[in-house]
N, C-alpha and C. Protein backbone atom coordinates (compact mmCIF):
# COMPACT_ATOMS: atom_id res chain seq x y z
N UNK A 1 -7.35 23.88 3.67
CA UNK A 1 -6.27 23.06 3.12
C UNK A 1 -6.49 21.60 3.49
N UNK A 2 -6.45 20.57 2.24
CA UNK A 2 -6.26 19.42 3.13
C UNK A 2 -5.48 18.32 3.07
N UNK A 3 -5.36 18.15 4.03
CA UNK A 3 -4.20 17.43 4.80
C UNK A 3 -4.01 15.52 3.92
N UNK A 4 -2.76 15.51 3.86
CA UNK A 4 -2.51 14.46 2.76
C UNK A 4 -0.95 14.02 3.35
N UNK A 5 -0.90 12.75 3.38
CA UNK A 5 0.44 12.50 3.41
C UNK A 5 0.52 11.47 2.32
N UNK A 6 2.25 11.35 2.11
CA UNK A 6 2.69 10.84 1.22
C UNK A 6 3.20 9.51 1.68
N UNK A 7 3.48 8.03 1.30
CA UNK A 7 3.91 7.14 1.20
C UNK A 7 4.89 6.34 0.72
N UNK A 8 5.77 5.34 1.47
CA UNK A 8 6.58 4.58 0.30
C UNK A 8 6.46 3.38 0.91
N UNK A 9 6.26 2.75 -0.20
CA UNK A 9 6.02 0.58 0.51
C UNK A 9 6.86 -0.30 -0.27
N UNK A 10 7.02 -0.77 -0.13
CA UNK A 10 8.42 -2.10 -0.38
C UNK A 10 7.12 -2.90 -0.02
N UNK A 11 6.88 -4.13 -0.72
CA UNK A 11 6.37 -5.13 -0.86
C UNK A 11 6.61 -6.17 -1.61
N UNK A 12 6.04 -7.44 -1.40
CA UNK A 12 5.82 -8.66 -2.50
C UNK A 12 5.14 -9.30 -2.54
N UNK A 13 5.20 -10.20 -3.73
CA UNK A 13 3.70 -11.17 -3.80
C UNK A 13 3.66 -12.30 -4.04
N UNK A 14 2.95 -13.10 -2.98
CA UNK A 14 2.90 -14.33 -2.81
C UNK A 14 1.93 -14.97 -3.48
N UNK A 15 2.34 -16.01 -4.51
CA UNK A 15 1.28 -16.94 -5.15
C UNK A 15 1.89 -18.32 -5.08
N UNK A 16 1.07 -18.85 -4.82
CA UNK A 16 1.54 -20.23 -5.24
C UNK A 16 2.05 -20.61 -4.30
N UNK A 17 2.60 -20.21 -3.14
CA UNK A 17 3.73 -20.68 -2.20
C UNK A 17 4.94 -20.29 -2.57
N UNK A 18 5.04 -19.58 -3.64
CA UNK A 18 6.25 -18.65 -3.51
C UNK A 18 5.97 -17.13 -3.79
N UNK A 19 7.19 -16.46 -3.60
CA UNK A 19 7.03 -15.36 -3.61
C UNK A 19 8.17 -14.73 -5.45
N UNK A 20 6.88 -14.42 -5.97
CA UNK A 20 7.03 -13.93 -7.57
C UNK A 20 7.36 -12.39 -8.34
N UNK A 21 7.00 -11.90 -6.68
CA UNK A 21 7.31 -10.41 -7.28
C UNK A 21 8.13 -9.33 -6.27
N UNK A 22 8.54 -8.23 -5.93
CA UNK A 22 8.75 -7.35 -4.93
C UNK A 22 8.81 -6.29 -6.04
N UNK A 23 8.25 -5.65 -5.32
CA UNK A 23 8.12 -4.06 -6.22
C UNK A 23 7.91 -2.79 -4.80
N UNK A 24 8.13 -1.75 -5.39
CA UNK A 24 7.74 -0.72 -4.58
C UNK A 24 6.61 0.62 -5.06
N UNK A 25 5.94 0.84 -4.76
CA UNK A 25 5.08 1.52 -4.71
C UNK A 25 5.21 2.91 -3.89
N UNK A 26 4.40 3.99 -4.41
CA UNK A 26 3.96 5.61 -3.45
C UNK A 26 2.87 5.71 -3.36
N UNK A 27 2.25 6.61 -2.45
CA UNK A 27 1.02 6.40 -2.19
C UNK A 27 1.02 7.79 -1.65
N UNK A 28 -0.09 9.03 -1.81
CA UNK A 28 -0.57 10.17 -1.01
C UNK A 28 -1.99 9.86 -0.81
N UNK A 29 -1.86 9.73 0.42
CA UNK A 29 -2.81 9.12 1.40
C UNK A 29 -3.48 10.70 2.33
N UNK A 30 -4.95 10.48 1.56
CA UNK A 30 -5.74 11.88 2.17
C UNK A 30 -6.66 11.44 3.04
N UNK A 31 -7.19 11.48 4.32
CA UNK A 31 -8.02 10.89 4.62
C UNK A 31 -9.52 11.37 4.61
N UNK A 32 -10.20 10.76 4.98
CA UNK A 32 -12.16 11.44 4.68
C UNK A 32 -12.47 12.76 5.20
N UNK A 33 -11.72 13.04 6.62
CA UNK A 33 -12.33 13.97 7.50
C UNK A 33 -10.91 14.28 8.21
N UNK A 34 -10.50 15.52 8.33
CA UNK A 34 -9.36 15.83 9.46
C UNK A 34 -9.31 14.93 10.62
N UNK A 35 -8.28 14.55 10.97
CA UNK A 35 -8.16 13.75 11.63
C UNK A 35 -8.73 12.84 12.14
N UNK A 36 -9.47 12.10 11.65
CA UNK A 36 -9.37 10.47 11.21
C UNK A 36 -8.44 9.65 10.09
N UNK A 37 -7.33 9.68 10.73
CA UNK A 37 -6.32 8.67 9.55
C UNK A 37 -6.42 7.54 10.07
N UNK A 38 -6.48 6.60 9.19
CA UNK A 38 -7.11 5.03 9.51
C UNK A 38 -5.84 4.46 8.44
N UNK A 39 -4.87 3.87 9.47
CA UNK A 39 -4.00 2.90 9.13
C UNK A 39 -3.96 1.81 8.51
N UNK A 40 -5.35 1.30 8.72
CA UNK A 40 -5.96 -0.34 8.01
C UNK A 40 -6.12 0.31 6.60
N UNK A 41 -7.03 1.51 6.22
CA UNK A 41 -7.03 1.98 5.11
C UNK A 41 -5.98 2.31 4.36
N UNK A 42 -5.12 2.92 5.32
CA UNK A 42 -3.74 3.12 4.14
C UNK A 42 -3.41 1.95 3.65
N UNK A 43 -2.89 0.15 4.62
CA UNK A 43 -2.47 -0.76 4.12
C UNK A 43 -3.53 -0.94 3.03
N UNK A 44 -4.67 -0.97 3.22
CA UNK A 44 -5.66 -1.64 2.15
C UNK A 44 -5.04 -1.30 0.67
N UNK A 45 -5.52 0.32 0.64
CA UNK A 45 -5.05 0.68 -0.63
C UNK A 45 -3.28 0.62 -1.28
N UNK A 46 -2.73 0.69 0.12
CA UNK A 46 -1.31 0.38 -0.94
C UNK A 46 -1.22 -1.45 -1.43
N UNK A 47 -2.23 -1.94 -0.79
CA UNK A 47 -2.11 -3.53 -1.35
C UNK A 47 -3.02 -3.99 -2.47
N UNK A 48 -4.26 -2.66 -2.45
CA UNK A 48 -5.07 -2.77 -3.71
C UNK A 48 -3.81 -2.41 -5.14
N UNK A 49 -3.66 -0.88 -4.89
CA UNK A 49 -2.20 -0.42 -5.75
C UNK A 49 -1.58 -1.74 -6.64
N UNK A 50 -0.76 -2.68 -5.72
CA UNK A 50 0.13 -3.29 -5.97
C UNK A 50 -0.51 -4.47 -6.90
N UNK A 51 -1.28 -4.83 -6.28
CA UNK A 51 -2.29 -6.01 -6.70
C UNK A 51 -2.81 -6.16 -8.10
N UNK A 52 -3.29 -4.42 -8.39
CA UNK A 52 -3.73 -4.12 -9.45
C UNK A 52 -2.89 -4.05 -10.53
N UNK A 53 -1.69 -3.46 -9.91
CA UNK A 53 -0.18 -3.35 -10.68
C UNK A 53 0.14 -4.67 -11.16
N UNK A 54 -0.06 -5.70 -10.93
CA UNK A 54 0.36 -7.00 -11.23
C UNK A 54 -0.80 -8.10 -11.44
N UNK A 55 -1.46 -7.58 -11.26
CA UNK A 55 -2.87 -8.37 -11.60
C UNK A 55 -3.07 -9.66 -10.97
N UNK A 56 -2.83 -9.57 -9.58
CA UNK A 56 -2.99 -10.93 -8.48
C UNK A 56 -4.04 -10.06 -8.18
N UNK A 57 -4.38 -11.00 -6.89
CA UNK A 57 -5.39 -10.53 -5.99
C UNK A 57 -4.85 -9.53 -4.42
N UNK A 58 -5.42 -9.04 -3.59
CA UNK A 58 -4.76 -7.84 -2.72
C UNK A 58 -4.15 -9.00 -1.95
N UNK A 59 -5.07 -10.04 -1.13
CA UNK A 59 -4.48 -10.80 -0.68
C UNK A 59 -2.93 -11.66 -0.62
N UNK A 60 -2.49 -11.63 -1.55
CA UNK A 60 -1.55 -11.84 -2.16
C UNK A 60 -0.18 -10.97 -1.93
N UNK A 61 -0.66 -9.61 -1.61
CA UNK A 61 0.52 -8.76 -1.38
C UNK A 61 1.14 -8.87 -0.17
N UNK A 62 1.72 -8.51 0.05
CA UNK A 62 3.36 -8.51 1.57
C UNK A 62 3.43 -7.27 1.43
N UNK A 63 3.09 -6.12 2.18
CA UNK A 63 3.95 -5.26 2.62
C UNK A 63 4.83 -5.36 3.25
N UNK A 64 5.93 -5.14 2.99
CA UNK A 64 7.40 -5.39 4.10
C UNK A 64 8.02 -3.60 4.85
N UNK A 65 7.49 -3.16 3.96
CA UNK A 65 8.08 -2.25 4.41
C UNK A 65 7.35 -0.87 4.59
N UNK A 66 6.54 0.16 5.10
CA UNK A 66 6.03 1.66 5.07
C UNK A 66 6.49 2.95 5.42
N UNK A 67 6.86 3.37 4.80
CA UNK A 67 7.35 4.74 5.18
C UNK A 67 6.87 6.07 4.91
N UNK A 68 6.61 7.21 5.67
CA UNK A 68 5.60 7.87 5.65
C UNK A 68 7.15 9.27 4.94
N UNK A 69 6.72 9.50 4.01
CA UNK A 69 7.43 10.61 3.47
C UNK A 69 7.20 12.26 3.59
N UNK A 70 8.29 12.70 3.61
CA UNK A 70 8.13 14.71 4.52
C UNK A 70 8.28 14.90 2.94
């Protein structure tokens, strides 16, 4: 079986010096190998997600918020 958790992120996106968007996003987050979950990786991809969703760059995103869903 393998092991997967689920996600919820509250974020926004900063361009320009302001902030243009907040959206929320889910995410099921599997990792490579049983137990190695890599936290930097989860942010990565929920800021790729968002980024892509709106067509900025990742940099650009704010996560404000993560919550790991049962």
């Amino acid at each position: 079986m393998d092991t997967h958790y689920c996600y919820f992120a509250d974020y926004e996106i900063l361009v320009g010096g302001r902030f243009i968007v907040w959206g929320q996003a889910t995410l099921d987050y599997a990792p490579d190998a049983p137990g190695h979950f890599d936290p930097a990786e989860l942010l990565d991809r929920i800021r790729r997600q968002a980024a892509h969703a709106h067509g900025v760059e990742r940099d650009e995103v704010r996560v404000r918020n993560l919550s790991r869903l049962l």
